[in-house]
N, C-alpha and C. Protein backbone atom coordinates (compact mmCIF):
# COMPACT_ATOMS: atom_id res chain seq x y z
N UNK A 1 36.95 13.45 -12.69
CA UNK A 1 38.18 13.89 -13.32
C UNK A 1 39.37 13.17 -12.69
N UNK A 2 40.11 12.87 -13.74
CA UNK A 2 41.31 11.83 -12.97
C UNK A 2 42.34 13.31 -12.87
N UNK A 3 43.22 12.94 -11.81
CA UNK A 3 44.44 14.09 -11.56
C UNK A 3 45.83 13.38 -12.30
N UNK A 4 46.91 13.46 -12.65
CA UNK A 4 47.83 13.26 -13.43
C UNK A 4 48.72 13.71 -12.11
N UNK A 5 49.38 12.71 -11.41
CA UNK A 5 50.30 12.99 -10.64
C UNK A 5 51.83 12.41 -10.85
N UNK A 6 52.74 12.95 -11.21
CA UNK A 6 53.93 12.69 -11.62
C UNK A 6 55.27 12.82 -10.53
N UNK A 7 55.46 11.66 -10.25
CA UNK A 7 56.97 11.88 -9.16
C UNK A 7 57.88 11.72 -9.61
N UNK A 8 59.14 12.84 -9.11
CA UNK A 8 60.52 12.46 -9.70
C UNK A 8 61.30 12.42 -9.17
N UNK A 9 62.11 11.34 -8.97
CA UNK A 9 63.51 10.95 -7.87
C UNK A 9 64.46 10.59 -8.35
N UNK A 10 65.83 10.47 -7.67
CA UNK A 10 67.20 10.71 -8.02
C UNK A 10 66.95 9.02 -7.87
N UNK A 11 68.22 8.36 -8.46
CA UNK A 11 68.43 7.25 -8.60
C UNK A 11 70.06 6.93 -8.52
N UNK A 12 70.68 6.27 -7.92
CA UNK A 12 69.57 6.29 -5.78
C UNK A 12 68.91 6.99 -5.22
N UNK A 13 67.54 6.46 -4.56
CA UNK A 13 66.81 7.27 -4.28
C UNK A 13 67.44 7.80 -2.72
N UNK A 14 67.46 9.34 -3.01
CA UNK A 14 67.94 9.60 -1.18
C UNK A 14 66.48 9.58 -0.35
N UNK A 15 67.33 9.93 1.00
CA UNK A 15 65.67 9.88 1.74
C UNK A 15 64.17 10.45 1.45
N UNK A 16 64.34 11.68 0.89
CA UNK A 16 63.88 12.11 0.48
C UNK A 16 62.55 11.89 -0.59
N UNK A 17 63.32 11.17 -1.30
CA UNK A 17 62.95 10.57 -2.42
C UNK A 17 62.41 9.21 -2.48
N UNK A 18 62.91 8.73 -1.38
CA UNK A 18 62.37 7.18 -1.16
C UNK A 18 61.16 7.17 0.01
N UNK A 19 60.91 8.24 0.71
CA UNK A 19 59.55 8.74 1.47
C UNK A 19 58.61 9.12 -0.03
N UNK A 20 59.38 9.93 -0.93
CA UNK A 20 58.43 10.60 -1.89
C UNK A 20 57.46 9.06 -2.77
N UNK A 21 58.37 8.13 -3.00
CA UNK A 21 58.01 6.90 -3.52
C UNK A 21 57.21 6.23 -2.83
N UNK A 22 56.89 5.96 -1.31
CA UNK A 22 56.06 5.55 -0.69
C UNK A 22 54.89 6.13 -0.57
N UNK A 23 54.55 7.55 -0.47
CA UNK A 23 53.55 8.52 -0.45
C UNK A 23 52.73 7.91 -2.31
N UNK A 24 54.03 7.62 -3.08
CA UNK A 24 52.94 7.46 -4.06
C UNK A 24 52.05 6.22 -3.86
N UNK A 25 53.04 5.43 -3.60
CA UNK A 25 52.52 4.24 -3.65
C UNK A 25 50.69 4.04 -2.62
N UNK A 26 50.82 4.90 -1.74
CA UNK A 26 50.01 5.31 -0.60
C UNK A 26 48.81 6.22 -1.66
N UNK A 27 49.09 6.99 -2.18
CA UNK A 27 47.85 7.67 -3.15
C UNK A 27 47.30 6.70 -3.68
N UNK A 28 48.19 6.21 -4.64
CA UNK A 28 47.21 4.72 -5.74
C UNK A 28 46.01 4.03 -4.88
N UNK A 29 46.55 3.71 -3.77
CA UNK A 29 45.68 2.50 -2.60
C UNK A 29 44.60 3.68 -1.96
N UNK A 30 44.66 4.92 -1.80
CA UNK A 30 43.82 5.45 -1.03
C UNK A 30 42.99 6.51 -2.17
N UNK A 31 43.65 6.82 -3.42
CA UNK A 31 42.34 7.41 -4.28
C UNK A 31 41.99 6.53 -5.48
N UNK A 32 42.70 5.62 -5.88
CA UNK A 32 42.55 4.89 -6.82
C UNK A 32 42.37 5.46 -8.24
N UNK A 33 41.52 5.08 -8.71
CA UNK A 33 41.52 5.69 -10.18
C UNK A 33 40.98 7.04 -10.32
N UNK A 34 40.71 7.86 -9.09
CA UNK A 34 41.13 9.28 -8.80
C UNK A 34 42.41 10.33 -9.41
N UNK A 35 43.07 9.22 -8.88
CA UNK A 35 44.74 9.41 -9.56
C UNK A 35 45.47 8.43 -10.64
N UNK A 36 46.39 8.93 -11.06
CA UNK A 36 46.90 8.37 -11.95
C UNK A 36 48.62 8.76 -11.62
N UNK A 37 49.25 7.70 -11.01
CA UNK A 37 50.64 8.33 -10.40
C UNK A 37 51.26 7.54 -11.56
N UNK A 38 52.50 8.45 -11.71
CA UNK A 38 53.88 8.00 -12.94
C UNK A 38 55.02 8.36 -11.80
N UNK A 39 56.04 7.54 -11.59
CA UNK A 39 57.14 7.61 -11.05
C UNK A 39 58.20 7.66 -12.09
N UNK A 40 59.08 8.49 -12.32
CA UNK A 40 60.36 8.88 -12.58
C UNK A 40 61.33 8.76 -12.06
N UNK A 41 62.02 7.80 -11.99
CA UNK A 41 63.27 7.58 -11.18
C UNK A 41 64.60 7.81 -11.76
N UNK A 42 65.57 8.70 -11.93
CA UNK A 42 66.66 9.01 -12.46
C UNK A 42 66.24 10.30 -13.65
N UNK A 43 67.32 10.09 -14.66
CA UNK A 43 67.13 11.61 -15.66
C UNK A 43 65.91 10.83 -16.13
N UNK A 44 65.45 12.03 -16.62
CA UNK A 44 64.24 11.90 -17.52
C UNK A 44 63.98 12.80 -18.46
N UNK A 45 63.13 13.20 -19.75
CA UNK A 45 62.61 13.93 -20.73
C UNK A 45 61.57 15.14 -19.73
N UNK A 46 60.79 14.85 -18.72
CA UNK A 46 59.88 15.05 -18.19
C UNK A 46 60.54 16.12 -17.21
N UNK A 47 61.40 16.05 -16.62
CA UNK A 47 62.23 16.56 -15.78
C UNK A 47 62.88 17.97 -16.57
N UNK A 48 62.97 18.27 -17.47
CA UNK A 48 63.12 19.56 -18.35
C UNK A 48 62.19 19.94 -18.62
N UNK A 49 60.95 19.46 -19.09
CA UNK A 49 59.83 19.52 -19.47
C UNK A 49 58.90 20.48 -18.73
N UNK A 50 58.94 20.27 -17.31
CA UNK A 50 58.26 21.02 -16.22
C UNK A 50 59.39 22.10 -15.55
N UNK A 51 60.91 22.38 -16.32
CA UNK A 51 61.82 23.43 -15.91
C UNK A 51 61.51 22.54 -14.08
N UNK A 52 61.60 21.63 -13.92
CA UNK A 52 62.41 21.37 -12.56
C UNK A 52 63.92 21.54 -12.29
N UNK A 53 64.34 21.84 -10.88
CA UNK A 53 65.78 21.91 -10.48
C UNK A 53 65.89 21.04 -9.27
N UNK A 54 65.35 20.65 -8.62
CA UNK A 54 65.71 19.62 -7.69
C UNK A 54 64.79 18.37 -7.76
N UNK A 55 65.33 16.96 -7.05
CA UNK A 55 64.43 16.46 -6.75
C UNK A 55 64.56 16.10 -5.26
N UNK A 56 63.48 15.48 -4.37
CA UNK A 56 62.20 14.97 -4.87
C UNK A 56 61.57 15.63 -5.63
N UNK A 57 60.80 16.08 -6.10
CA UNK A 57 59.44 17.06 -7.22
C UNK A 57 58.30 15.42 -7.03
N UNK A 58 57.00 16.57 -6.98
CA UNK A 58 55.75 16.75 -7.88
C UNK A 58 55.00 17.27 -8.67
N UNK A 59 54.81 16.73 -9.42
CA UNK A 59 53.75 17.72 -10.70
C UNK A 59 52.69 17.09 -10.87
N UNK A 60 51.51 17.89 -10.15
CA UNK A 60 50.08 17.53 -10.79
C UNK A 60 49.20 18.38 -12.00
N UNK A 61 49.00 17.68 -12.29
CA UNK A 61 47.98 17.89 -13.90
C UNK A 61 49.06 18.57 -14.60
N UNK A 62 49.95 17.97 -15.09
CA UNK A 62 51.32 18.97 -16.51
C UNK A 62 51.70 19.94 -16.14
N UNK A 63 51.82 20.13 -14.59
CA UNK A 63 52.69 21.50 -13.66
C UNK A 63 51.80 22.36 -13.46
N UNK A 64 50.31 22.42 -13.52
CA UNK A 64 49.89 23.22 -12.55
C UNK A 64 50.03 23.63 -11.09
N UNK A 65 50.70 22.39 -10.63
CA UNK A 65 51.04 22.81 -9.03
C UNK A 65 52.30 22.05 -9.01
N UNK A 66 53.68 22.78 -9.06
CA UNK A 66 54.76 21.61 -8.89
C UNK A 66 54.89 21.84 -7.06
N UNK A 67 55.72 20.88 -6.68
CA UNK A 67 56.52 20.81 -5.57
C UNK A 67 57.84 20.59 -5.57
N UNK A 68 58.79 20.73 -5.28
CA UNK A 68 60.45 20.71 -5.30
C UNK A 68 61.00 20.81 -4.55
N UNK A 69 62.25 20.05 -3.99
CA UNK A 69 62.93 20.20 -3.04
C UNK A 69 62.93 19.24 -1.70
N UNK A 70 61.47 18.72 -1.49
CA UNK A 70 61.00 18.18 -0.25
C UNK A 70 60.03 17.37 -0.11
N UNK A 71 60.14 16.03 0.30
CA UNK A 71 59.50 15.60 0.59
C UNK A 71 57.74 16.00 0.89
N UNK A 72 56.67 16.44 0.39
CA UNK A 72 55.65 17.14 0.84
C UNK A 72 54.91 16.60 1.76
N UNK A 73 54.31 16.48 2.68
CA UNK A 73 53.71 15.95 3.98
C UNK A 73 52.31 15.41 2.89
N UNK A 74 51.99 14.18 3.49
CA UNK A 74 50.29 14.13 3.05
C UNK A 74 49.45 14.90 2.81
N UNK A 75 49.03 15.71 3.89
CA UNK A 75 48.56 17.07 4.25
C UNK A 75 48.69 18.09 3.29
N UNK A 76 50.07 18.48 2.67
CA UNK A 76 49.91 19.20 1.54
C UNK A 76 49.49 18.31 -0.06
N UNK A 77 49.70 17.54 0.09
CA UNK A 77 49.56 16.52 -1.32
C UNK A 77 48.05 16.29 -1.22
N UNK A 78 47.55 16.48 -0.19
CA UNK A 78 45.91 15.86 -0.19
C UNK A 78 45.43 17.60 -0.53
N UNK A 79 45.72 18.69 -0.20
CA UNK A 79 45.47 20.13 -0.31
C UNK A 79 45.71 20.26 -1.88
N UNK A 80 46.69 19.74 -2.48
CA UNK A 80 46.70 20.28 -4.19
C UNK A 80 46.03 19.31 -4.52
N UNK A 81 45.41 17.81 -4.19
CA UNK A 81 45.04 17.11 -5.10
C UNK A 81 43.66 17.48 -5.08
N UNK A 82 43.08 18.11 -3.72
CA UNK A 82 41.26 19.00 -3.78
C UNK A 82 41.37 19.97 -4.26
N UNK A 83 42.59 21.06 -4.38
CA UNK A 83 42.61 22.00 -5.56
C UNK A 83 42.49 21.78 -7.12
N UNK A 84 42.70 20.81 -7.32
CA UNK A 84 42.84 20.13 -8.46
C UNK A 84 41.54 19.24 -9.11
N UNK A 85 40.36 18.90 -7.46
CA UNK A 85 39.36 18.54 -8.29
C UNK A 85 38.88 16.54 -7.41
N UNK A 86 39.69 16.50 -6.52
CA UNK A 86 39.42 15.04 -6.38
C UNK A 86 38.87 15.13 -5.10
């Protein structure tokens, strides 16, 4: 099962957000076609879509598990992506 992982950052990205962009980049290389990452950078359709209010955000599989607000440590991003099946 592939996971649907979706990041969304302000544009400019603050710190926050530009750690959140590296972590993706870091999933692709370490689960590969496990995942399937989409980066969002600035407004988006997607960003109402999942009723987000801050970013950084994650949403895996169409908001079954969002994250908001924070940067999420590996550690939790590797915890929803085995909840999720990978």
């Amino acid at each position: 099962m592939v996971v649907k992982v979706e990041v969304f950052t302000a544009e400019p990205p603050c710190a926050g957000c530009s750690k959140l962009l590296e972590i993706a980049d870091l999933l692709k290389e370490k689960y590969g076609e496990r995942v399937e990452v989409t980066k969002h950078i600035g407004p988006c359709e997607e960003f109402s879509k999942y009723r987000l209010a801050v970013v950084p955000a994650m949403v895996f599989n169409e908001g079954r598990i969002k994250i908001m607000g924070v940067c999420p440590s590996m550690q939790t991003i590797e915890a929803s992506l085995k909840e999720m099946g990978v």
